[in-house]
Protein backbone atom coordinates (compact mmCIF):
# COMPACT_ATOMS: atom_id res chain seq x y z
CA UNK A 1 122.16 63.80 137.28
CA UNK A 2 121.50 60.50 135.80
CA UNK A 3 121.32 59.68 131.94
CA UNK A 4 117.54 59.12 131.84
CA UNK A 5 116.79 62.24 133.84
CA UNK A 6 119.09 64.56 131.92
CA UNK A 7 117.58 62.70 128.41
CA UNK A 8 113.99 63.53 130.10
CA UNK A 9 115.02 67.04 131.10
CA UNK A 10 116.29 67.95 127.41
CA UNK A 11 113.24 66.52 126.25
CA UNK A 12 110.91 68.55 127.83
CA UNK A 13 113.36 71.41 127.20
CA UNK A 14 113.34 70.94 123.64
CA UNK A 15 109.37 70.82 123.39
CA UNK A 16 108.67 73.70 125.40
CA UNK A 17 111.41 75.51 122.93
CA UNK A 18 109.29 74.36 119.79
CA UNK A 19 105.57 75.24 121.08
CA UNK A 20 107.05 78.82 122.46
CA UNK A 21 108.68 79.21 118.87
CA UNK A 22 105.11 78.14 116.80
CA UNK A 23 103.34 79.93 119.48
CA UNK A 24 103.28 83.36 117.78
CA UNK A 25 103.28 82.07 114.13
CA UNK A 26 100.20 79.85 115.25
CA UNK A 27 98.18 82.74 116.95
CA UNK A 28 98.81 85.10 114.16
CA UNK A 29 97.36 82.82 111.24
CA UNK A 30 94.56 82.38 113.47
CA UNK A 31 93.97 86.28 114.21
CA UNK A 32 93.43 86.86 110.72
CA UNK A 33 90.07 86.01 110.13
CA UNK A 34 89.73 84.71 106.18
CA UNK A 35 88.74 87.70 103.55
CA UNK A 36 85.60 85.89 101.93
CA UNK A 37 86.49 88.36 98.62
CA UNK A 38 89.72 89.20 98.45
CA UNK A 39 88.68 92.50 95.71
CA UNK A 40 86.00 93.30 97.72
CA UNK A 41 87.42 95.08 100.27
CA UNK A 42 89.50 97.24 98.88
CA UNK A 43 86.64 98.57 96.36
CA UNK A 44 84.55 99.03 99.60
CA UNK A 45 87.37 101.42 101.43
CA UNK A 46 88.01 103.16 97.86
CA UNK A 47 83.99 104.08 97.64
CA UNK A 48 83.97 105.55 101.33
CA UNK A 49 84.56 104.05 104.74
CA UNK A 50 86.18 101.10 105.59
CA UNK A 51 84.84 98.21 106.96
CA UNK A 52 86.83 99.10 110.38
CA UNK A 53 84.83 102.62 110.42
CA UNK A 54 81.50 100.97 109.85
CA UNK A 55 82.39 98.50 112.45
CA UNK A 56 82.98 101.23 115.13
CA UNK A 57 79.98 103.21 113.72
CA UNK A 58 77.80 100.38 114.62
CA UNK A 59 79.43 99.30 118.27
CA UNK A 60 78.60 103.19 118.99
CA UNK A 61 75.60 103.34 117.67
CA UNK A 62 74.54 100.27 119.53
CA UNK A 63 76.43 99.89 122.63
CA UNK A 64 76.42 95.99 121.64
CA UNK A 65 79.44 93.65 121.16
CA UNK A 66 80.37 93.03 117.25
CA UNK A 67 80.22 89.54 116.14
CA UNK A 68 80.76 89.64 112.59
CA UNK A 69 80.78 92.13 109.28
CA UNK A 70 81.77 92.13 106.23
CA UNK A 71 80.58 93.58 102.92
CA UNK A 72 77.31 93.02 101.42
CA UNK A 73 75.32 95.32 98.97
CA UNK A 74 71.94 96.95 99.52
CA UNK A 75 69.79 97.92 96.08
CA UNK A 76 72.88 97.66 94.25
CA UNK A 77 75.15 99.68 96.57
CA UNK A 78 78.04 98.68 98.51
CA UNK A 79 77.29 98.07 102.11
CA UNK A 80 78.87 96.53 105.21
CA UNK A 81 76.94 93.93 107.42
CA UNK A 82 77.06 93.91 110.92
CA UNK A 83 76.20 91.32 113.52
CA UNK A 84 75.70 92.85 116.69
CA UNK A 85 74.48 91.36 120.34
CA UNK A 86 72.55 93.66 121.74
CA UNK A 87 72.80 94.80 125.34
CA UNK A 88 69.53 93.19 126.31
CA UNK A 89 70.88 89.39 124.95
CA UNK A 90 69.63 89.83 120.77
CA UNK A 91 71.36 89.65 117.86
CA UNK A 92 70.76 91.61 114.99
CA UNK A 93 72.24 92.84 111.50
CA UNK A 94 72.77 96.31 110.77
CA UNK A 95 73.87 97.36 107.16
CA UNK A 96 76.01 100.54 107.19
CA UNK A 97 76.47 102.16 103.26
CA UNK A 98 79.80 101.60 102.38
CA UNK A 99 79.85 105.36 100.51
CA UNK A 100 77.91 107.37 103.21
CA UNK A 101 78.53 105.48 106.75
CA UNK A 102 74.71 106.02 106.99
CA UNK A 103 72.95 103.17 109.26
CA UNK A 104 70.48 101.85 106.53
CA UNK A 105 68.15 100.26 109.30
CA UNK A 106 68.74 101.30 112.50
């Protein structure tokens, strides 16, 4: 093999070595969606269910595809919100009580 073929060949070598090595660091920073307050959910899970919990609640409760949640409060309580698409193509919010796992308006 030539000198510019082999320099080519360790190039590409090298490069496909450094995006399979930031590959996994890269796809794991971007998994983890931001925690909009960091306190917040951890007083949440203390006062009942977690925000995982609420999240299945709702998917089974609704047979639609989550697209968001996080906490809220409702009246003063702790709550979860819930973005949901519907099976028949609409979005909605459903808030789940963060101490109960009651569906406050489904």
């Amino acid at each position: 093999m030539n000198r510019p073929k082999r320099l080519a060949a360790l190039w590409w070598t090298s490069l496909l070595v450094a995006a399979l090595a930031a590959g996994p660091a890269a796809a794991a920073t971007a998994a983890a969606p931001p925690d909009p307050a960091p306190g917040a959910r951890y007083e949440l899970a203390a006062a009942g269910i977690s925000l995982q919990q609420a999240v299945r609640k709702v998917r089974r409760a609704t047979g639609g595809r989550v697209l968001s949640a996080g906490p809220a409060e409702v009246d003063g309580r702790p709550a979860y919100r819930v973005k949901v698409l519907m099976p028949g193509g609409r979005v909605r919010v459903v808030l789940v009580d963060a101490r109960s796992g009651a569906l406050l308006n489904y």
